[in-house]
Protein backbone atom coordinates (compact mmCIF):
# COMPACT_ATOMS: atom_id res chain seq x y z
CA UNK A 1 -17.26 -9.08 8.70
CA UNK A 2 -18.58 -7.49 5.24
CA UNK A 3 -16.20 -4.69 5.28
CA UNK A 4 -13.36 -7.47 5.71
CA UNK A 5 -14.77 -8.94 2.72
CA UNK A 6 -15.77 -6.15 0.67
CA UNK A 7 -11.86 -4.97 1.18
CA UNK A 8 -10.13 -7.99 0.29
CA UNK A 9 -12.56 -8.35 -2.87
CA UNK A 10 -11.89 -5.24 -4.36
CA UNK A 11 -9.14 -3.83 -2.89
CA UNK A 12 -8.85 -0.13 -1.20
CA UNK A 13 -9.29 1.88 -4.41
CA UNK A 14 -12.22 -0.25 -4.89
CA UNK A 15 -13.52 -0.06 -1.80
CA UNK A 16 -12.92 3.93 -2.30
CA UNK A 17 -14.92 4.12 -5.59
CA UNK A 18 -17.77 2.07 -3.71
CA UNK A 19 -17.84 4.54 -1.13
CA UNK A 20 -17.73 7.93 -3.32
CA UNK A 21 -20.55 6.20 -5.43
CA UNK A 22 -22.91 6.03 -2.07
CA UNK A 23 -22.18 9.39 -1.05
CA UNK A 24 -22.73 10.73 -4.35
CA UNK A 25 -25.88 9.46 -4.77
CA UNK A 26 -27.17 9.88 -1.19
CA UNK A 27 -26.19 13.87 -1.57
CA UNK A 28 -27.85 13.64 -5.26
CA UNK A 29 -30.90 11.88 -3.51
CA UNK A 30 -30.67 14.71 -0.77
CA UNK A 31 -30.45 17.85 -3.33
CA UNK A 32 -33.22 16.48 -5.59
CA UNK A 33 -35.58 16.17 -2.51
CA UNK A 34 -34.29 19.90 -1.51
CA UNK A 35 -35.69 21.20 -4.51
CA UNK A 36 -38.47 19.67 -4.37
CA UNK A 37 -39.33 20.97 -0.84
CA UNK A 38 -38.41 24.75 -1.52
CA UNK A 39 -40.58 24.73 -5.26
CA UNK A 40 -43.44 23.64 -2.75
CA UNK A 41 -42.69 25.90 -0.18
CA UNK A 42 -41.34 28.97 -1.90
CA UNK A 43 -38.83 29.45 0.77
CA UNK A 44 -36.00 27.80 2.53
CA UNK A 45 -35.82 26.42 5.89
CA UNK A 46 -32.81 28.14 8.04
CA UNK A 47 -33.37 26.06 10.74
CA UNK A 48 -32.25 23.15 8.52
CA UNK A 49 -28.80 24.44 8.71
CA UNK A 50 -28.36 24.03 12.58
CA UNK A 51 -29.74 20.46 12.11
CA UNK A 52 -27.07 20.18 9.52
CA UNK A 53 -24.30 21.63 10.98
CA UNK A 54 -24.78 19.32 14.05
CA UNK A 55 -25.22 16.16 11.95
CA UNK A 56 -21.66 17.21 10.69
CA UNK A 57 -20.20 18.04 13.87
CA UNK A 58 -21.40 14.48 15.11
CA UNK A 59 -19.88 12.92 12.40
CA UNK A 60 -16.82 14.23 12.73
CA UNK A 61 -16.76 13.02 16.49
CA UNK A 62 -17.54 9.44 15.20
CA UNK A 63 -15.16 9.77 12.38
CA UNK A 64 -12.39 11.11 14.83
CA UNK A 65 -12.69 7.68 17.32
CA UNK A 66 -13.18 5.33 14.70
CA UNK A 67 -10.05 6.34 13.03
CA UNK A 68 -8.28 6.48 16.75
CA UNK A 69 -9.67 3.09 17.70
CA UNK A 70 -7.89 1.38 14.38
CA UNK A 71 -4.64 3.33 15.21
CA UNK A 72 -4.74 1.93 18.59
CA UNK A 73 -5.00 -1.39 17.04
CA UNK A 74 -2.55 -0.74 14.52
CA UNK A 75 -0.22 0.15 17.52
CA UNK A 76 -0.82 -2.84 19.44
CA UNK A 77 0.15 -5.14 16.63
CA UNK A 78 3.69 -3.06 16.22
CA UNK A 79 3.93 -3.25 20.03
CA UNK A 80 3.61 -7.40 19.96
CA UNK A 81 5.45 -7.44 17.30
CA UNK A 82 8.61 -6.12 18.85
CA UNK A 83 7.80 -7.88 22.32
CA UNK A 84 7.37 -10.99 20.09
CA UNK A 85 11.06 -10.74 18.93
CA UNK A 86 12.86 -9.52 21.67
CA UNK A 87 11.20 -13.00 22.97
CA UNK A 88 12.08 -15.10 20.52
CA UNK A 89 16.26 -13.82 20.95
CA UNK A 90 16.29 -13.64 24.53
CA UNK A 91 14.96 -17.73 24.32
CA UNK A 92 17.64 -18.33 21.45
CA UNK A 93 20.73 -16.59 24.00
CA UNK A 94 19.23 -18.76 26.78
CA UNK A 95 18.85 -22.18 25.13
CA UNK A 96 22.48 -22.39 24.49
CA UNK A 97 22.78 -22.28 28.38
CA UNK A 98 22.86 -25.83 29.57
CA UNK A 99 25.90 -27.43 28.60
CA UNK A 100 24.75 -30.17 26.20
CA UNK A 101 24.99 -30.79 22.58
CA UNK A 102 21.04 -31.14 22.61
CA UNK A 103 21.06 -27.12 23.31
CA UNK A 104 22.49 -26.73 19.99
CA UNK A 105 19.16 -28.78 18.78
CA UNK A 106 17.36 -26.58 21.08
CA UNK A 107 18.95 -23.23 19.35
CA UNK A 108 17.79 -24.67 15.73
CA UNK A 109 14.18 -25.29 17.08
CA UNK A 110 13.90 -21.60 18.43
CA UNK A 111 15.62 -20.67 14.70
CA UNK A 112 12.88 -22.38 12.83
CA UNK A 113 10.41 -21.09 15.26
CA UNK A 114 11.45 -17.45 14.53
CA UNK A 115 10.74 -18.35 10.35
CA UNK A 116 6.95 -19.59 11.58
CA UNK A 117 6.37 -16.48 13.20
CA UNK A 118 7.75 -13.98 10.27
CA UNK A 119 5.89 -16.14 7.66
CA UNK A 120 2.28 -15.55 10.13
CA UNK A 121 3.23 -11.49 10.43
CA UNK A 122 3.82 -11.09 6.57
CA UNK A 123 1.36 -14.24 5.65
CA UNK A 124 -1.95 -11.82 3.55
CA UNK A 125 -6.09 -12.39 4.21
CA UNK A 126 -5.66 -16.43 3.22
CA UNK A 127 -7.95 -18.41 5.53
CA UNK A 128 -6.23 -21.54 5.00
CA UNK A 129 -3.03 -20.30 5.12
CA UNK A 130 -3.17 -19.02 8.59
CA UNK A 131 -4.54 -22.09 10.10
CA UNK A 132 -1.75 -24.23 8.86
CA UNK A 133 0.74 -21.94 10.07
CA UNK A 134 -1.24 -21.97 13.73
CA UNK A 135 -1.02 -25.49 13.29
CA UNK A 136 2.65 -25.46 12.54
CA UNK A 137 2.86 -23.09 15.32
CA UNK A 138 1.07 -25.68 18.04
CA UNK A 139 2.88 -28.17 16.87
CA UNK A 140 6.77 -26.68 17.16
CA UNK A 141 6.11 -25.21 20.17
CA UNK A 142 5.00 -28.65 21.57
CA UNK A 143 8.16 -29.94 20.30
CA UNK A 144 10.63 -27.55 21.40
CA UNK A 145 8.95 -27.52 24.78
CA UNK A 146 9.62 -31.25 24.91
CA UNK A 147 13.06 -30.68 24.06
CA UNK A 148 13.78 -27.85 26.45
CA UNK A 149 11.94 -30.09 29.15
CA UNK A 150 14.51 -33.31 28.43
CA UNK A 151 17.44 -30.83 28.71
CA UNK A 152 16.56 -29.22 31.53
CA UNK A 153 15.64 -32.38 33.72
CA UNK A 154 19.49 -34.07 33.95
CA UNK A 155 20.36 -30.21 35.17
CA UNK A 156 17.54 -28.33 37.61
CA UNK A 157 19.84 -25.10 37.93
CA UNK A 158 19.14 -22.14 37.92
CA UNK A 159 19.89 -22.14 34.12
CA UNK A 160 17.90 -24.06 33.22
CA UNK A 161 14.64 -22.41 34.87
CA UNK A 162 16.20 -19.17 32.67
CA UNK A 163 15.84 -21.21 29.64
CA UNK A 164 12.43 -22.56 30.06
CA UNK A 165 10.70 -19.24 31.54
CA UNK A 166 12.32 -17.56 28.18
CA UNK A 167 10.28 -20.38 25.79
CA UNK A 168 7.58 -20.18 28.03
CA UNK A 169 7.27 -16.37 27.54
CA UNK A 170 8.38 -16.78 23.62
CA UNK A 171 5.24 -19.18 23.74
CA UNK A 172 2.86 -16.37 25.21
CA UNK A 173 4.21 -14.12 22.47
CA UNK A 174 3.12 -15.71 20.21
CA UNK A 175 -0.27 -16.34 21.38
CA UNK A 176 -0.75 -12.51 22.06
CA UNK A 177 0.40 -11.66 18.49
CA UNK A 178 -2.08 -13.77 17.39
CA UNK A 179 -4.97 -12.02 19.16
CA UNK A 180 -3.77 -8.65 17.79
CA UNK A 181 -4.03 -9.41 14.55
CA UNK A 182 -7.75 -10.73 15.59
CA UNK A 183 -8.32 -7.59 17.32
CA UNK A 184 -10.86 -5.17 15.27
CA UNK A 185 -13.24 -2.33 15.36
CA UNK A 186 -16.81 -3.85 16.28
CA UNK A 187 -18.70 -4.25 13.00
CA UNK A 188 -21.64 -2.23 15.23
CA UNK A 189 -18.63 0.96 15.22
CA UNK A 190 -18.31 0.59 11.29
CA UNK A 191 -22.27 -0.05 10.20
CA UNK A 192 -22.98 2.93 12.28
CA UNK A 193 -20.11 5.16 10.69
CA UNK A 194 -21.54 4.15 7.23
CA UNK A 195 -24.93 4.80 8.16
CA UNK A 196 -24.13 8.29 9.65
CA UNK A 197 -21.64 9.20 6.70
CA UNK A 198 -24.89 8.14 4.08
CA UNK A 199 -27.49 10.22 6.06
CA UNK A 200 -25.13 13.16 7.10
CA UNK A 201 -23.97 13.33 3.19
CA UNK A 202 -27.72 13.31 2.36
CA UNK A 203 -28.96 15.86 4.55
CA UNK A 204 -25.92 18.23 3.21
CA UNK A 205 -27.56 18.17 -0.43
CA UNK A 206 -30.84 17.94 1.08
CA UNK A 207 -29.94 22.00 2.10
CA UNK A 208 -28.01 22.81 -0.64
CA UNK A 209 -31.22 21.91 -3.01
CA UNK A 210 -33.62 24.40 -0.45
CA UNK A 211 -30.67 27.26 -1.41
CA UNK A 212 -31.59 26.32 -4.76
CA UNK A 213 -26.72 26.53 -5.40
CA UNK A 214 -24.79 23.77 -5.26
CA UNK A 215 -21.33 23.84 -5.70
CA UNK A 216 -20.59 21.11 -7.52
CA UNK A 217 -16.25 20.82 -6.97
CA UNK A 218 -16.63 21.43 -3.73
CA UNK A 219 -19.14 19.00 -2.99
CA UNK A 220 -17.41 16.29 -5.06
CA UNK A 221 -14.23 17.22 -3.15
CA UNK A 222 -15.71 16.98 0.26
CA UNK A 223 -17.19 13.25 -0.91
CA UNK A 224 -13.90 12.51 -1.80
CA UNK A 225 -12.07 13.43 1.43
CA UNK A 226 -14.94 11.45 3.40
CA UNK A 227 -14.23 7.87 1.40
CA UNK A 228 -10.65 8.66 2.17
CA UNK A 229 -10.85 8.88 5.45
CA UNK A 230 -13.54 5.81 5.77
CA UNK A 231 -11.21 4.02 3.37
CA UNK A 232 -8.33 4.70 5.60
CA UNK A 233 -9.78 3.74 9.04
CA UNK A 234 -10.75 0.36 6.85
CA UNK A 235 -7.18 -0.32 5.85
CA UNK A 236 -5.61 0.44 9.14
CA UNK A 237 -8.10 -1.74 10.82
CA UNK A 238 -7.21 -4.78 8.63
CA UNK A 239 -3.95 -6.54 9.56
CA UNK A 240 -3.43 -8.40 6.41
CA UNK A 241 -5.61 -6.13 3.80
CA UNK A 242 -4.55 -3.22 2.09
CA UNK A 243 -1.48 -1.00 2.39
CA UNK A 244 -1.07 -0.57 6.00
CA UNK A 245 0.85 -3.59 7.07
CA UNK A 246 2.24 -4.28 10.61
CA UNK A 247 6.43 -3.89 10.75
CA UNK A 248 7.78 -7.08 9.98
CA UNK A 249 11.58 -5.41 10.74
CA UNK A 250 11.63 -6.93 14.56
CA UNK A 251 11.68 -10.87 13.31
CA UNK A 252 14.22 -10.22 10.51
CA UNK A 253 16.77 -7.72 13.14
CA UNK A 254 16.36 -10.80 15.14
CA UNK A 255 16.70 -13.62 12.51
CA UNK A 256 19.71 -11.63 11.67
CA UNK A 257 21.25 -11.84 15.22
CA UNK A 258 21.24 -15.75 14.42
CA UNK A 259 23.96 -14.90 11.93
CA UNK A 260 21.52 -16.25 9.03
CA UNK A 261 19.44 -13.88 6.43
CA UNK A 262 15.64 -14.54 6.99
C-alpha cells in the first residue's frame, strides 16, 4: 500500500508536511480560480456555499469512520495481544502438569516461545525481519508440539488433554495476532479520503476567491488540523509505523510470571 510506504519513508511529520503541501495548493488552486470566476462575473455565486458546506459536512462523515475504523483496528491488536499472553501463561502453568522431567523441557520451550512472540509485537516495518520470526515461529511451535505430544502419550489423563488444548490455543494466538497486525483500512477507504480532503479543500478557496477575503490564519490553521487528523488515522492504522504502537506490557507481565526479566 503507498500510504504504508509513503509513512515508513518519511516518517509522520513527513507524511504531515506532504499532506499540508497538497491542501495548500489545492485551496491556492481553488481561490485563484474563485477570482477568476467573480472578475468575469461581477458577482458571487451563494449557491456555491450550500455546495460547500455539504462537501464539508461529507467529509467530515468520511473523516469520522476512517478514523473509527483504524481505532477499531488499533483495539483489536491490544485485545490479541492480551488474549495472546494470558495464552502463553496458562500453557506455561499447564506444561508442568505431567509428572516428568521432560515437562521441565516443555516449560523452557513455552519460555522461549513467549521471547518469539514479544520480539514479533515490538519487531518495526522490516520485511525480512518478520518472516524470519514467522519462520521461527512455525518452526518452535512444531517442536514444542512434538514435545508436548511425546509427554502426553506414556500418560492420556485428563492432564494431559489440559496441557495440549492450552498449546493448542497458545498456537491459535499466535496465528490471530498475526492477522491483526495484517488487518488495515482498504487502500479504496484511504484514496477516497485523500481525494475528498484535495477536492473539498479546493472548493473551500474556490468560494473564498468569489468573496474576493480570505483569511489567511485561519485557512492555514484549518489545513493544518485536516493533515493532523489524516496523519493520525495513518499512524493508528499502521501496526509497526509511527508513534502509535500496540501494548507490548501483556508478554513482559507474563515473561515476568516465569520469574525471568524479558
Amino acid at each position: 500500500m503507498i500510504f504504508r510506504e509513503v509513512l515508513t519513508a518519511i516518517g509522520t511529520l513527513g507524511l504531515g508536511a506532504l499532506l499540508c503541501v497538497m491542501l495548500i495548493v489545492s485551496s491556492e488552486t481553488g481561490y485563484r480560480l474563485g477570482r477568476r470566476r467573480a472578475a468575469r462575473m461581477g458577482e458571487s455565486d451563494p449557491s456555491v456555499g450550500f455546495i460547500v458546506t455539504g462537501m464539508l459536512g461529507l467529509l467530515a462523515f468520511v473523516l469520522g469512520l476512517t478514523l473509527s475504523l483504524a481505532q477499531q483496528r488499533f483495539e483489536d491488536r491490544r485485545a490479541v495481544s492480551l488474549e495472546e499472553a494470558n495464552a502463553i501463561g496458562t500453557a506455561w502453568l499447564r506444561a508442568g502438569l505431567p509428572e516428568a522431567p521432560e515437562a521441565m523441557v516443555l516449560r523452557r520451550a513455552v519460555e522461549d516461545w513467549a521471547d518469539l512472540r514479544l520480539a514479533f509485537v515490538r519487531a518495526p516495518q522490516d520485511p525480512p525481519l518478520l518472516d524470519r520470526i514467522n519462520a521461527e515461529t512455525n518452526r518452535q511451535q512444531t517442536e514444542i508440539w512434538n514435545q508436548a505430544v511425546a509427554l502426553a502419550r506414556p500418560q492420556p489423563n485428563a492432564l494431559s488433554s489440559l496441557m495440549l488444548a492450552s498449546l493448542n490455543d497458545m498456537f491459535d494466538q499466535a496465528t490471530a495476532q498475526r492477522r491483526a497486525f495484517n488487518a488495515r483500512i482498504p487502500a479504496e477507504i484511504l484514496w477516497m479520503l485523500l481525494g475528498m480532503s484535495v477536492a473539498a479543500n479546493g472548493a473551500v478557496g474556490f468560494h473564498l476567491g468569489l468573496g474576493g477575503k480570505r483569511h489567511l490564519p485561519l485557512s492555514l490553521l484549518l489545513m493544518a488540523m485536516w493533515a493532523a487528523c489524516m496523519v493520525s488515522i495513518a499512524d493508528v492504522n499502521a501496526a509497526r509505523i509511527g508513534s502509535v504502537r500496540p501494548d507490548d506490557a501483556p508478554y513482559v507481565w507474563t515473561i515476568q510470571g516465569f520469574g525471568r526479566a524479558p
